[in-house]
C-alpha atoms as a PDB file:
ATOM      1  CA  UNK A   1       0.000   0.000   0.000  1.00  0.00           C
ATOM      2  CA  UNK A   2       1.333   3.392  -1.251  1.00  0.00           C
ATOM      3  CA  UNK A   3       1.364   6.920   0.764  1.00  0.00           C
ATOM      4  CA  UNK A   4      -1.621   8.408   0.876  1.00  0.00           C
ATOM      5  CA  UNK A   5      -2.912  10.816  -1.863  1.00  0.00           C
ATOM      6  CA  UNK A   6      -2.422  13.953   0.509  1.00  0.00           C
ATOM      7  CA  UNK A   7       1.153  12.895   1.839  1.00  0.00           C
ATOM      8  CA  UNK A   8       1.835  12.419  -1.551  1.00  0.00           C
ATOM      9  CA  UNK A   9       0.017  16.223  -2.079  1.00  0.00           C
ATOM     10  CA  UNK A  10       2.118  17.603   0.596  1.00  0.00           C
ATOM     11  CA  UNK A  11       5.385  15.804  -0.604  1.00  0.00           C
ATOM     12  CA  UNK A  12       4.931  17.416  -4.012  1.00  0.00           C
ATOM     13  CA  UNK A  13       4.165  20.567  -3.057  1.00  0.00           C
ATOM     14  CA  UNK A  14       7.264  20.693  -0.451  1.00  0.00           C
ATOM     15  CA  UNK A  15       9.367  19.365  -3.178  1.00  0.00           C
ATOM     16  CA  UNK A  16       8.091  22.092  -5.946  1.00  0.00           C
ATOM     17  CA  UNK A  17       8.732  25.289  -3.641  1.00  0.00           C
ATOM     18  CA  UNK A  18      12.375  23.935  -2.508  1.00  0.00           C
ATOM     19  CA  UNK A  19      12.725  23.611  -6.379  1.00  0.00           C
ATOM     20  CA  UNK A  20      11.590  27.084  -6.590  1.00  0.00           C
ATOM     21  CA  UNK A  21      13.620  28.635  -3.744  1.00  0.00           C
ATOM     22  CA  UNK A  22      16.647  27.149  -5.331  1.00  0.00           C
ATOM     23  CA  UNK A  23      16.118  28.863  -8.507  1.00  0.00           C
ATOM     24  CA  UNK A  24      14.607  31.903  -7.701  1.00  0.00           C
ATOM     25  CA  UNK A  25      15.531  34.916  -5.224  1.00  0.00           C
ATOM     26  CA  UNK A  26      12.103  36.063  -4.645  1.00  0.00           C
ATOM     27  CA  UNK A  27       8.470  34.982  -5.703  1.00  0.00           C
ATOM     28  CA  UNK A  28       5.518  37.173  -6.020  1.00  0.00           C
ATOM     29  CA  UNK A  29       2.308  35.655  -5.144  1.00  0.00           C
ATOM     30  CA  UNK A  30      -1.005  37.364  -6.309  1.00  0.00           C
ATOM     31  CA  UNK A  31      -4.158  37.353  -4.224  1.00  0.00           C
ATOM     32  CA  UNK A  32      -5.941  34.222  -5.104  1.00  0.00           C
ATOM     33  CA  UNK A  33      -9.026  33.271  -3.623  1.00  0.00           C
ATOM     34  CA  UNK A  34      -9.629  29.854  -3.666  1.00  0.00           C
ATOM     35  CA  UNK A  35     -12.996  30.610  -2.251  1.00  0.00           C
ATOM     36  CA  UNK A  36     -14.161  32.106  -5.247  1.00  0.00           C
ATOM     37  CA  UNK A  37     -12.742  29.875  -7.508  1.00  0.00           C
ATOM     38  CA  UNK A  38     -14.633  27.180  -5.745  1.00  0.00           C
ATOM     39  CA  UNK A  39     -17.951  28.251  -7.133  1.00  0.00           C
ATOM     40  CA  UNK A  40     -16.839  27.733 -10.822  1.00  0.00           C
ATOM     41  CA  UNK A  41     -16.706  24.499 -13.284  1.00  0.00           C
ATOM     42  CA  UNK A  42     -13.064  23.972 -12.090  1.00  0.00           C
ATOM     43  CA  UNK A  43     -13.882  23.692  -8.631  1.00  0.00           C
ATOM     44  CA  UNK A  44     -12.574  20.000  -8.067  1.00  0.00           C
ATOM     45  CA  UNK A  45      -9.281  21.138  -9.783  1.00  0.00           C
ATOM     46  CA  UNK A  46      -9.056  23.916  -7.290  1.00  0.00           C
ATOM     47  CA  UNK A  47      -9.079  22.096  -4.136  1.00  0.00           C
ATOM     48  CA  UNK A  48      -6.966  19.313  -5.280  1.00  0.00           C
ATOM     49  CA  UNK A  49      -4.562  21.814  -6.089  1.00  0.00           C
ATOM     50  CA  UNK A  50      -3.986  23.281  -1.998  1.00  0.00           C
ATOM     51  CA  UNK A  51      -3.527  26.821  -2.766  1.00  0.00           C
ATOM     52  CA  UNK A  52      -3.202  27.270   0.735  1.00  0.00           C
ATOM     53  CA  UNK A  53      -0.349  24.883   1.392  1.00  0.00           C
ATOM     54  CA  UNK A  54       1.427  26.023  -1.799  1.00  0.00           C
ATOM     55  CA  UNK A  55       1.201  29.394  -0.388  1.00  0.00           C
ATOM     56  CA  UNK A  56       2.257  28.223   2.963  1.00  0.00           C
ATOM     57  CA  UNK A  57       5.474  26.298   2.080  1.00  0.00           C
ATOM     58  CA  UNK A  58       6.858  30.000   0.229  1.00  0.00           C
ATOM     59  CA  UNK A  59       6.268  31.604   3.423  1.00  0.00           C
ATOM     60  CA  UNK A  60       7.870  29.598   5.184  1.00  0.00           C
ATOM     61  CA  UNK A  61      10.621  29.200   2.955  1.00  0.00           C
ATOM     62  CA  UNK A  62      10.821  32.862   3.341  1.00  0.00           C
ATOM     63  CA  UNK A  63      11.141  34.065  -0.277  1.00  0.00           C
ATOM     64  CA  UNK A  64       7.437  35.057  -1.275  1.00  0.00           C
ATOM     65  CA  UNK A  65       6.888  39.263  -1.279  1.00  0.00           C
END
């Protein structure tokens, strides 16, 4: 039996922002709300996504402005 689907989320997501901090100095983040996006036909797509976490890992990374 394999990791679950959202250590596997988190793994990715920690993996993709290290990738980022490596290559980049500093990483702008626009105001997305995942609320609103929600409510439209992509709405599944949204939430599998973790906006939030993504959003999360940069800041703790400490290279989002």
């Amino acid at each position: 039996m394999g990791p679950r689907p959202r250590n596997r989320r988190k793994d990715a997501t920690h993996k993709f922002t290290t990738h980022l901090a490596e290559c980049y100095g500093v990483i702008f983040v626009g105001d997305v709300s995942s609320a609103k996006l929600v409510k439209t036909k992509m709405a599944k797509s949204v939430l599998y996504a973790g906006w939030h976490q993504l959003k999360t890992q940069l800041k703790y990374k400490d290279i989002t402005q």
